[in-house]
Protein backbone atom coordinates (compact mmCIF):
# COMPACT_ATOMS: atom_id res chain seq x y z
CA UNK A 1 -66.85 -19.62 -17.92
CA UNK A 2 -70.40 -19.26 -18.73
CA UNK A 3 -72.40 -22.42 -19.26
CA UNK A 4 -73.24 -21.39 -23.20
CA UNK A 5 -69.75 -20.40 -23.65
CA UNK A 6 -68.62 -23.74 -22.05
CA UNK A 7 -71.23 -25.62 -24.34
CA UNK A 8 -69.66 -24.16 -27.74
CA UNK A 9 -66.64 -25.02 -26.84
CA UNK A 10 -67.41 -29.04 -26.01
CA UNK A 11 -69.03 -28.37 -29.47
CA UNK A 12 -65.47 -27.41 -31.15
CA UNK A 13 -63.52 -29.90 -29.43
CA UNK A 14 -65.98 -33.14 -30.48
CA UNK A 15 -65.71 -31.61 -34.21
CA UNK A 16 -62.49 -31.35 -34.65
CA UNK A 17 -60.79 -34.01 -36.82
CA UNK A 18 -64.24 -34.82 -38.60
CA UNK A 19 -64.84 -34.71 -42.36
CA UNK A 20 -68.60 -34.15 -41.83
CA UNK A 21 -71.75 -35.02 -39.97
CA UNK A 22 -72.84 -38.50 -39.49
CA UNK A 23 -75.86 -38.78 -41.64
CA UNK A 24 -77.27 -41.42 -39.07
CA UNK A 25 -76.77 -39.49 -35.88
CA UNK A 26 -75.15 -36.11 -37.06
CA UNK A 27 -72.30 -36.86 -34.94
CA UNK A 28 -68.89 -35.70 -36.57
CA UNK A 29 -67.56 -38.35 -38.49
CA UNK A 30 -64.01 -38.93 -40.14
CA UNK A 31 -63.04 -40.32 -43.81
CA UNK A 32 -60.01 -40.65 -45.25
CA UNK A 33 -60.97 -40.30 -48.53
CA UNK A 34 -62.98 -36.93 -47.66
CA UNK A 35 -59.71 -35.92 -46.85
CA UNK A 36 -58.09 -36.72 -50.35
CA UNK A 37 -56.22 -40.09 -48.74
CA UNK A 38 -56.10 -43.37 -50.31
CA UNK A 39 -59.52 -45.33 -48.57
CA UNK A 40 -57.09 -48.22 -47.77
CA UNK A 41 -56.20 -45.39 -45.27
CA UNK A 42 -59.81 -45.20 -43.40
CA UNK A 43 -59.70 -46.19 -39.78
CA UNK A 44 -63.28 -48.21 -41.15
CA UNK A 45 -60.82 -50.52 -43.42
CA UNK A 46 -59.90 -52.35 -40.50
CA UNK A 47 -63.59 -52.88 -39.45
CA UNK A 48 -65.23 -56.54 -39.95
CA UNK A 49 -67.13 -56.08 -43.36
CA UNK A 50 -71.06 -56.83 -42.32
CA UNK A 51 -74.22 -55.87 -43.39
CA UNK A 52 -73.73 -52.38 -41.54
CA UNK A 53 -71.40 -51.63 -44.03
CA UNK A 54 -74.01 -50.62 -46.28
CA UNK A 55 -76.41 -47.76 -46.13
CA UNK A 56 -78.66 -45.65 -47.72
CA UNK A 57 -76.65 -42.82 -47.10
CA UNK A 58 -74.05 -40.85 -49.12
CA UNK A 59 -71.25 -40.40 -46.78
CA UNK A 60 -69.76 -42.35 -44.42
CA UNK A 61 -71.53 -43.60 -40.96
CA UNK A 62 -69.57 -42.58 -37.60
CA UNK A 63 -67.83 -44.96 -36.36
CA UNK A 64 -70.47 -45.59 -33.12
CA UNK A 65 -73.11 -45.78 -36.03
CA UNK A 66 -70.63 -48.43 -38.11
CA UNK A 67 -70.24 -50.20 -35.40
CA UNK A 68 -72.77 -50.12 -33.05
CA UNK A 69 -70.80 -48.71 -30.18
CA UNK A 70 -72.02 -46.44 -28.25
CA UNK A 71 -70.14 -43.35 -27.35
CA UNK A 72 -68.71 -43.06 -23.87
């Protein structure tokens, strides 16, 4: 497989499951509530609440971003 055909494919596979783009990083990130679920549904529920929580942003923080993980 070429290399650029390889590359959009990595791209696919790290998207899918996200609700949109990390306005921090641009990774893909996932909300519930993007999805039309109840928020008591988001995986970030279950985070510590901490100043992190709250951005400037209108969407939802990745959870590396949230968190301060970095991605493996």
């Amino acid at each position: 497989m070429p290399n650029d055909a390889r590359m959009k494919l990595m791209k696919e596979l790290k998207w899918r499951g996200a609700t949109h783009a990390c306005p921090n990083c641009s990774g893909p990130a996932q909300c519930a509530m993007e999805e039309g679920k109840s928020g008591s549904l988001c995986w970030c529920m279950s985070e510590p609440q901490s100043e992190n929580a709250i951005t400037k942003y209108d969407t939802c923080l990745c959870k590396n971003c949230l968190t301060g993980e970095e991605s493996v």
